[in-house]
PDB file of N, CA and C in Angstrom:
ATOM      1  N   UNK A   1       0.853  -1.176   0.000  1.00  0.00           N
ATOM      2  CA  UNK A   1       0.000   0.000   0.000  1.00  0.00           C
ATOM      3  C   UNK A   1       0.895   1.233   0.000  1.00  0.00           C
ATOM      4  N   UNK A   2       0.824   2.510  -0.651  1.00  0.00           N
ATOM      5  CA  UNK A   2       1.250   3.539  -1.133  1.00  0.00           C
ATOM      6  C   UNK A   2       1.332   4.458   0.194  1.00  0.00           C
ATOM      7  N   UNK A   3       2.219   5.906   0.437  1.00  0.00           N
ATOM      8  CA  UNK A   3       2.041   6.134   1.496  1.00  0.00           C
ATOM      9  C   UNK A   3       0.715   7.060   0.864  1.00  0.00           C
ATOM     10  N   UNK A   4       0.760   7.306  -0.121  1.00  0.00           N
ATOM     11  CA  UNK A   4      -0.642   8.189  -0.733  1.00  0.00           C
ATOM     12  C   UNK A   4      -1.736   7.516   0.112  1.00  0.00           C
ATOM     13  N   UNK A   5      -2.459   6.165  -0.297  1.00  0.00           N
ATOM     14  CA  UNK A   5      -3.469   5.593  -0.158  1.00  0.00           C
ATOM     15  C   UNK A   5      -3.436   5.687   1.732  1.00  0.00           C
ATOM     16  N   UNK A   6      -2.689   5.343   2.144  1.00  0.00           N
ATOM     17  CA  UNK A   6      -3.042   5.622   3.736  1.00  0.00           C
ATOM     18  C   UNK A   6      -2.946   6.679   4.034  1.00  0.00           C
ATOM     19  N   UNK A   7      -2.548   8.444   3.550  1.00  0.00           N
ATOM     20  CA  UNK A   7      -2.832   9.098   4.287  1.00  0.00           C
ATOM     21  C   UNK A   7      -4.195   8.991   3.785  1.00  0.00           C
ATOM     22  N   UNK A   8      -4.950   8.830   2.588  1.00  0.00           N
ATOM     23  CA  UNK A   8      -6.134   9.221   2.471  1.00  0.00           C
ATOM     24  C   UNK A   8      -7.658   8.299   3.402  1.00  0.00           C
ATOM     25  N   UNK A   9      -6.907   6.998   3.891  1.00  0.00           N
ATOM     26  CA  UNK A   9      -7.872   6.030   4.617  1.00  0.00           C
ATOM     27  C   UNK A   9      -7.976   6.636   6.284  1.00  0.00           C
ATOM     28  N   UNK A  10      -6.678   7.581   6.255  1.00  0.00           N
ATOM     29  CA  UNK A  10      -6.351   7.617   7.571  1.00  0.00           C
ATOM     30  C   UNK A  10      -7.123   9.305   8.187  1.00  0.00           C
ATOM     31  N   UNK A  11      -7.437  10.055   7.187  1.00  0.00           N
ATOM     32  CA  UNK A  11      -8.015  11.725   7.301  1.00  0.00           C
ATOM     33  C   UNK A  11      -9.445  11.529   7.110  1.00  0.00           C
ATOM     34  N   UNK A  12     -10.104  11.730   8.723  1.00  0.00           N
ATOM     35  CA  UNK A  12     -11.437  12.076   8.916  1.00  0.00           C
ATOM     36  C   UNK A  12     -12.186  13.465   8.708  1.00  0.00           C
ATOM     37  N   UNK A  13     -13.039  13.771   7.865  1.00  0.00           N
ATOM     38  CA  UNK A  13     -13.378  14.700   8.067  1.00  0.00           C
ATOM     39  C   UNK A  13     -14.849  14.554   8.442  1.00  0.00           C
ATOM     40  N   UNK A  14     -14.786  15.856   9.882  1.00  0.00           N
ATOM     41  CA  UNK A  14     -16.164  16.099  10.737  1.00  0.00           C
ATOM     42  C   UNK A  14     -17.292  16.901   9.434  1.00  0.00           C
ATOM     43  N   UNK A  15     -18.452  16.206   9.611  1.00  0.00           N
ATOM     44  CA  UNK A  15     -19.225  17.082   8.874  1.00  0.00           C
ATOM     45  C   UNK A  15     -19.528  18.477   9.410  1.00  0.00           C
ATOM     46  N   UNK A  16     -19.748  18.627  10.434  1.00  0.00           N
ATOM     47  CA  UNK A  16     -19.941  20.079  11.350  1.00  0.00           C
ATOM     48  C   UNK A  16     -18.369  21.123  11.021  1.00  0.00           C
ATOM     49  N   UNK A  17     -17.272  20.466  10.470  1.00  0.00           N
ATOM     50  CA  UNK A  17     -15.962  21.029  10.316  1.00  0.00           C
ATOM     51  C   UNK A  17     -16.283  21.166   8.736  1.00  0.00           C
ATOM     52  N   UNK A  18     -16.747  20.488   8.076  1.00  0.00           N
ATOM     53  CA  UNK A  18     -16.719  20.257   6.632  1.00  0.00           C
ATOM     54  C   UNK A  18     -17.541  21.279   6.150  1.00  0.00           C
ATOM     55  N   UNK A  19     -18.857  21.345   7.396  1.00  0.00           N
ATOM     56  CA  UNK A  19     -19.986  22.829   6.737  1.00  0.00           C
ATOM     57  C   UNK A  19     -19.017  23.781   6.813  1.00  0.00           C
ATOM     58  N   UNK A  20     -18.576  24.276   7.744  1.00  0.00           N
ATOM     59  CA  UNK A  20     -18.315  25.435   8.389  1.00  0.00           C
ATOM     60  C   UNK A  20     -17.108  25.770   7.252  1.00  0.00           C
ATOM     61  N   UNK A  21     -16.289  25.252   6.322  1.00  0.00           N
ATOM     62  CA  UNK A  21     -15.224  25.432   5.369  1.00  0.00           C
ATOM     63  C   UNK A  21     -16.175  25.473   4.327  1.00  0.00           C
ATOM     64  N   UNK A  22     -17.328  25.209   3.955  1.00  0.00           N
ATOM     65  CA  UNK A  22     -17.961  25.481   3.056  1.00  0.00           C
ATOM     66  C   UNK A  22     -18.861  26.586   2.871  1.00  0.00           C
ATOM     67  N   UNK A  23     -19.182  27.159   4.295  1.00  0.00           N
ATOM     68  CA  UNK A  23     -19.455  28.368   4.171  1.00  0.00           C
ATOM     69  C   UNK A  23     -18.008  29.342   4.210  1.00  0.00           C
ATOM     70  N   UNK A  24     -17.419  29.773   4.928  1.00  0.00           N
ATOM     71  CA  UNK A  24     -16.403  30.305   4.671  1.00  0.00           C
ATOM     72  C   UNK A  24     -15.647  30.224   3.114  1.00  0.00           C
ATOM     73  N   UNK A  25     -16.130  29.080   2.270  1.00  0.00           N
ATOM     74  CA  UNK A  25     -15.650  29.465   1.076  1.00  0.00           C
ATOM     75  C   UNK A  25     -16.735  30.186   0.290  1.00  0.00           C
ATOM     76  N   UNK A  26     -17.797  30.059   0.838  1.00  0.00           N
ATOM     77  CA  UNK A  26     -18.955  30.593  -0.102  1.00  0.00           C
ATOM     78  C   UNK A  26     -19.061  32.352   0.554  1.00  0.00           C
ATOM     79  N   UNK A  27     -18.871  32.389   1.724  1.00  0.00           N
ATOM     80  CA  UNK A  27     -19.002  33.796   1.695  1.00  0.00           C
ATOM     81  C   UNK A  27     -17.701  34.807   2.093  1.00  0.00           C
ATOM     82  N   UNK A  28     -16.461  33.913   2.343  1.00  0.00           N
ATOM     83  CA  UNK A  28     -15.178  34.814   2.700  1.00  0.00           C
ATOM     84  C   UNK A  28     -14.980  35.200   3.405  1.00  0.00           C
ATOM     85  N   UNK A  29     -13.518  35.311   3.752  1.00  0.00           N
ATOM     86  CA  UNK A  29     -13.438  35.538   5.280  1.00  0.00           C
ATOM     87  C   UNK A  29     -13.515  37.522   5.546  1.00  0.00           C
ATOM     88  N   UNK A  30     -13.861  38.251   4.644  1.00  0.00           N
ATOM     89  CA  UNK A  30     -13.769  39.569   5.028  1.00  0.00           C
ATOM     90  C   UNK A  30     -15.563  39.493   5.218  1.00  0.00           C
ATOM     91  N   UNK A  31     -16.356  38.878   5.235  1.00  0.00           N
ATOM     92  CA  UNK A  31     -18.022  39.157   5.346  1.00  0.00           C
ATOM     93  C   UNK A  31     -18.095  39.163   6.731  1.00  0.00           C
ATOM     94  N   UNK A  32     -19.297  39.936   7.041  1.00  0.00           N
ATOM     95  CA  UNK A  32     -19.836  39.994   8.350  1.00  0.00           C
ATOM     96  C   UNK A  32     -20.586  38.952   9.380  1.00  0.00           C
ATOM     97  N   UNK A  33     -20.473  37.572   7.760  1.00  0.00           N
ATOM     98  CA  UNK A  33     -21.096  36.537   8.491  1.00  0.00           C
ATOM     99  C   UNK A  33     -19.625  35.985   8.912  1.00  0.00           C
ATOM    100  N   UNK A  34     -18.458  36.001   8.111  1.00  0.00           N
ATOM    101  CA  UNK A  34     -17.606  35.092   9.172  1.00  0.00           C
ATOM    102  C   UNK A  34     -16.926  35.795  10.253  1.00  0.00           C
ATOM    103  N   UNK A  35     -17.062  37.461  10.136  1.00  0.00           N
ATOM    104  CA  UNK A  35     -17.071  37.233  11.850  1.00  0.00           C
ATOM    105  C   UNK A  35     -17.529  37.010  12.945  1.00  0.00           C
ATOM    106  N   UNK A  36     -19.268  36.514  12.507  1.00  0.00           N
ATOM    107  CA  UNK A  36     -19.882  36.569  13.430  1.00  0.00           C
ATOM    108  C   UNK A  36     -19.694  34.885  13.831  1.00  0.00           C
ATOM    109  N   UNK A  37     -18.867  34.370  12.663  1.00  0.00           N
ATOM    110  CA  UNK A  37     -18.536  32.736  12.896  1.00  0.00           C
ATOM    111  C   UNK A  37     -17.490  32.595  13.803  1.00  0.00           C
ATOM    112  N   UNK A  38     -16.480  33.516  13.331  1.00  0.00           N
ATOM    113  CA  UNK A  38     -15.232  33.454  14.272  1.00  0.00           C
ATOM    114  C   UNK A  38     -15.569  33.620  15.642  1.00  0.00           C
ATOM    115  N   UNK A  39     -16.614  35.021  16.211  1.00  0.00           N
ATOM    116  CA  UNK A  39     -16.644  35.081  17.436  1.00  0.00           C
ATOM    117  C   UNK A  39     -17.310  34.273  18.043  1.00  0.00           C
ATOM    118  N   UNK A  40     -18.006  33.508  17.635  1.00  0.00           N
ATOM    119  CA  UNK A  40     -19.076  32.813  18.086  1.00  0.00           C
ATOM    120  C   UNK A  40     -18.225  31.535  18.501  1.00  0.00           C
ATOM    121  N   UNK A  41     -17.002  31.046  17.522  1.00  0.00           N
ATOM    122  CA  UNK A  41     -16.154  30.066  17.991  1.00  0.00           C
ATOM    123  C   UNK A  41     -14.799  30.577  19.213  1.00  0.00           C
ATOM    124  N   UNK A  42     -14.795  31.637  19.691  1.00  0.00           N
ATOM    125  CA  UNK A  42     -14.567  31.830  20.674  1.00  0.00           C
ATOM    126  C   UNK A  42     -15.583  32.234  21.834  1.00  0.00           C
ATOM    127  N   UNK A  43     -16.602  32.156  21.678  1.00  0.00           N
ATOM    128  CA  UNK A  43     -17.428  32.499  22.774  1.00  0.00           C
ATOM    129  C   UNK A  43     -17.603  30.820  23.046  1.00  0.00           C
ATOM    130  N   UNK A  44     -17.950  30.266  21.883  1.00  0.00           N
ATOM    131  CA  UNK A  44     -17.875  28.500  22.906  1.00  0.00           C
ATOM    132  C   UNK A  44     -16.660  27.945  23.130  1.00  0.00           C
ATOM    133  N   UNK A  45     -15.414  28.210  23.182  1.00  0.00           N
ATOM    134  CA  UNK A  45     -14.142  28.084  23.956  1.00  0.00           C
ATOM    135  C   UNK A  45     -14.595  28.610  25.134  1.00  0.00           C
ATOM    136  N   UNK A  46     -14.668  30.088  24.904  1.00  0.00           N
ATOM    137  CA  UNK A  46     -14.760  30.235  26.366  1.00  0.00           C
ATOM    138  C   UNK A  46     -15.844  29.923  27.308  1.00  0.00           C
ATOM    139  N   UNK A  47     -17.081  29.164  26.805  1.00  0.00           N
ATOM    140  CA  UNK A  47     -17.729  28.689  27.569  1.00  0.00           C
ATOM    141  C   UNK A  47     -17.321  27.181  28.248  1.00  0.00           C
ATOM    142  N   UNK A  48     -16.594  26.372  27.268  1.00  0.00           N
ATOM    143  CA  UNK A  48     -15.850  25.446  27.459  1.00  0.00           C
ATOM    144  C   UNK A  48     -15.099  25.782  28.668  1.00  0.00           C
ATOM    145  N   UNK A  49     -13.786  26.442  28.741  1.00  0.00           N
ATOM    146  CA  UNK A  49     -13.163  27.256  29.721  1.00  0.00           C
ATOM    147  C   UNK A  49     -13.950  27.248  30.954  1.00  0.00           C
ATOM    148  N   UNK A  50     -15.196  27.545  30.781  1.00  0.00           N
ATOM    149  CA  UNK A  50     -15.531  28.066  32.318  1.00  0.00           C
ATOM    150  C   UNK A  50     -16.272  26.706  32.903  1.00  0.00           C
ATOM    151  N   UNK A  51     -16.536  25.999  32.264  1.00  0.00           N
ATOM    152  CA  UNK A  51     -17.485  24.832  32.165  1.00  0.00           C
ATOM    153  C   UNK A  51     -16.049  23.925  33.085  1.00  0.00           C
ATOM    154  N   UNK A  52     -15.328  23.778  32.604  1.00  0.00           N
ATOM    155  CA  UNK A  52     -13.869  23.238  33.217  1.00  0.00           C
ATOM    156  C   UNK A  52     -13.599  23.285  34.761  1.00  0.00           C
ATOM    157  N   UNK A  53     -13.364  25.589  34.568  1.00  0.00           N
ATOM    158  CA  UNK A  53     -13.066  25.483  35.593  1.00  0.00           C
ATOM    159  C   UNK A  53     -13.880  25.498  37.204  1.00  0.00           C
ATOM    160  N   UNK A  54     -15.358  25.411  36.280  1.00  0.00           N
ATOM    161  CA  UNK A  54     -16.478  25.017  37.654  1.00  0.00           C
ATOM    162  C   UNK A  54     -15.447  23.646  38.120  1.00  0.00           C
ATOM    163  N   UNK A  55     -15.602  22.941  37.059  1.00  0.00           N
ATOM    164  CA  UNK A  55     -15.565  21.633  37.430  1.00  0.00           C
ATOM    165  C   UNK A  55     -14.113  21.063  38.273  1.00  0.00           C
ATOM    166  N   UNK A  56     -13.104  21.504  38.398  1.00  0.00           N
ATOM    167  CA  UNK A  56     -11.840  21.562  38.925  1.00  0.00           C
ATOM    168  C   UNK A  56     -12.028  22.337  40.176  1.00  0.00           C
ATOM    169  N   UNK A  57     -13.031  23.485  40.436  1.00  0.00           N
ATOM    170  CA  UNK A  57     -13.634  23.719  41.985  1.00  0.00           C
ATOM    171  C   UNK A  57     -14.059  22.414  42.383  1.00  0.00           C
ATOM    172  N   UNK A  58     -15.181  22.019  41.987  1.00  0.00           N
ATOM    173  CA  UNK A  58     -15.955  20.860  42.614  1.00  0.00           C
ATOM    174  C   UNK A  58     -14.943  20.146  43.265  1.00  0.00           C
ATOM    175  N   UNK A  59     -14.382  19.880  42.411  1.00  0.00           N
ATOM    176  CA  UNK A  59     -13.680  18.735  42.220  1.00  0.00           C
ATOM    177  C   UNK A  59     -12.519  18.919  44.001  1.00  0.00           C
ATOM    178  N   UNK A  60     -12.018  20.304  43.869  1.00  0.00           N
ATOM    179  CA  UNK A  60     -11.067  20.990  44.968  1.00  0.00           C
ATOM    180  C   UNK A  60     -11.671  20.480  45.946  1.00  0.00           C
ATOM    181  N   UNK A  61     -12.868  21.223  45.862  1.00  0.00           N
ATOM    182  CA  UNK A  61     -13.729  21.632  47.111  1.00  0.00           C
ATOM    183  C   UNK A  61     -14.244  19.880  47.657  1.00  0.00           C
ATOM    184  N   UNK A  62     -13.981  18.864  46.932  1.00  0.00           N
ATOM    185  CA  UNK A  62     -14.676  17.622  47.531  1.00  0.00           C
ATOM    186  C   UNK A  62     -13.422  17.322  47.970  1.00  0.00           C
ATOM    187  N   UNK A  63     -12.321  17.056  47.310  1.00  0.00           N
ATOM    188  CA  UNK A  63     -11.144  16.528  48.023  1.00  0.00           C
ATOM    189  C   UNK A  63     -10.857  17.395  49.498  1.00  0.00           C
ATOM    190  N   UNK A  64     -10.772  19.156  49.650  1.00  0.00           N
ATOM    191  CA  UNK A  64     -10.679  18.761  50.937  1.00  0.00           C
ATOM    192  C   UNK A  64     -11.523  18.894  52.170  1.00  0.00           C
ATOM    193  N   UNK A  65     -12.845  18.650  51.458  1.00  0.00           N
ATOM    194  CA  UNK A  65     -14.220  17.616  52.574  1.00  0.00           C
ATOM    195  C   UNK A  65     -13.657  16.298  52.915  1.00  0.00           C
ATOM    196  N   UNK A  66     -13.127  15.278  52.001  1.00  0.00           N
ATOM    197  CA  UNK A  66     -12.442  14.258  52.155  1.00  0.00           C
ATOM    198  C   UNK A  66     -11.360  14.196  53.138  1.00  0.00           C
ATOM    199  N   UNK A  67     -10.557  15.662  53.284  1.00  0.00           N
ATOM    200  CA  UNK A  67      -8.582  15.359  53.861  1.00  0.00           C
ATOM    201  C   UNK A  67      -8.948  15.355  55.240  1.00  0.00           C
ATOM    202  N   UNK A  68     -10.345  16.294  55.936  1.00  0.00           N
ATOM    203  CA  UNK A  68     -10.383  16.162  57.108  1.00  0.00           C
ATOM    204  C   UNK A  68     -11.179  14.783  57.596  1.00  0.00           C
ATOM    205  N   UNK A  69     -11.304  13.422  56.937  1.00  0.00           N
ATOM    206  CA  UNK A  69     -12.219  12.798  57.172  1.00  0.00           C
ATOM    207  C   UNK A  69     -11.223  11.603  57.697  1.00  0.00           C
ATOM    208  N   UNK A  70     -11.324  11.220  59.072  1.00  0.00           N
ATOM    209  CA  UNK A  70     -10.382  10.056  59.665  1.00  0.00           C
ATOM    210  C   UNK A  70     -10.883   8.610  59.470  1.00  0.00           C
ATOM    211  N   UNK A  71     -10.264   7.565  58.623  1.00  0.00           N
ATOM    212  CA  UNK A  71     -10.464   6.211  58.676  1.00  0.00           C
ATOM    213  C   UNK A  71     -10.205   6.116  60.159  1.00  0.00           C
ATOM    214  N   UNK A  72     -11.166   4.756  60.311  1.00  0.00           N
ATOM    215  CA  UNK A  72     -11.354   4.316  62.030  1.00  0.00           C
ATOM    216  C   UNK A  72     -11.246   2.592  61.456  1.00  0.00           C
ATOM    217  N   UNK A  73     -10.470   1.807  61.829  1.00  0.00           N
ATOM    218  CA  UNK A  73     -10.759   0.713  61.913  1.00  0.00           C
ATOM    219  C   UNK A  73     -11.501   0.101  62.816  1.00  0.00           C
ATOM    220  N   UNK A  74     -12.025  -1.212  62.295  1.00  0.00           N
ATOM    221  CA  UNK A  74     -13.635  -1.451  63.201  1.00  0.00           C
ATOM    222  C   UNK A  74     -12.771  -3.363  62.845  1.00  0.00           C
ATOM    223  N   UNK A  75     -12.908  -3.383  64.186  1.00  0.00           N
ATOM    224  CA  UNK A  75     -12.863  -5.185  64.623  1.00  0.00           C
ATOM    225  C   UNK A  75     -14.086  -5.448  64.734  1.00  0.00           C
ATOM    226  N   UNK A  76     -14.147  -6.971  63.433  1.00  0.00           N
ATOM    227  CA  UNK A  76     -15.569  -7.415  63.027  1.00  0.00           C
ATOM    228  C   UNK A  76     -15.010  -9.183  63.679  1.00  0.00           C
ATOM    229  N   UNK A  77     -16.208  -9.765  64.431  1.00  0.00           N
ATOM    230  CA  UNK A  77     -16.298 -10.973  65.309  1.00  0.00           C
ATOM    231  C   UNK A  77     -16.224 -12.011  63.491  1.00  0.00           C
ATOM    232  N   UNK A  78     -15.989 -13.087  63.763  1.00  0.00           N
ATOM    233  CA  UNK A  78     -15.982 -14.005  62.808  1.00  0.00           C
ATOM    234  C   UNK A  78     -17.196 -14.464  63.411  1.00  0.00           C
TER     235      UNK A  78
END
């Protein structure tokens, strides 16, 4: 097999990635619709971003509920 033929078995393309290059070729990147594409793909980064860093609180905030919590061993009768 060719290295041609495997890069081509091996490159996925997303349809949601595939629209979005097809508009940008149909209307260009100086139109007012692709900046409203561009910002819009940083406004869901940065919702991503914040979505994260809730989650890395939680996450803080349970571990140290956990650090003050003492194992007790318990003698169980056979």
């Amino acid at each position: 097999m060719g290295k041609e033929k495997m890069k081509e078995e091996t490159v996925i393309d997303c349809p949601a990635a595939r629209f979005f290059r097809d508009l940008e070729k149909a209307f260009g990147k100086k139109s007012k619709f692709f900046d409203h594409l561009t910002r819009s793909r940083v406004e869901f980064l940065k919702g991503v971003r914040a979505f994260i860093d809730e989650r890395i609180e939680e996450l803080e905030k349970k571990g140290k509920k956990d650090q003050g919590k003492k194992i007790t061993k318990i003698e169980v009768e056979d």
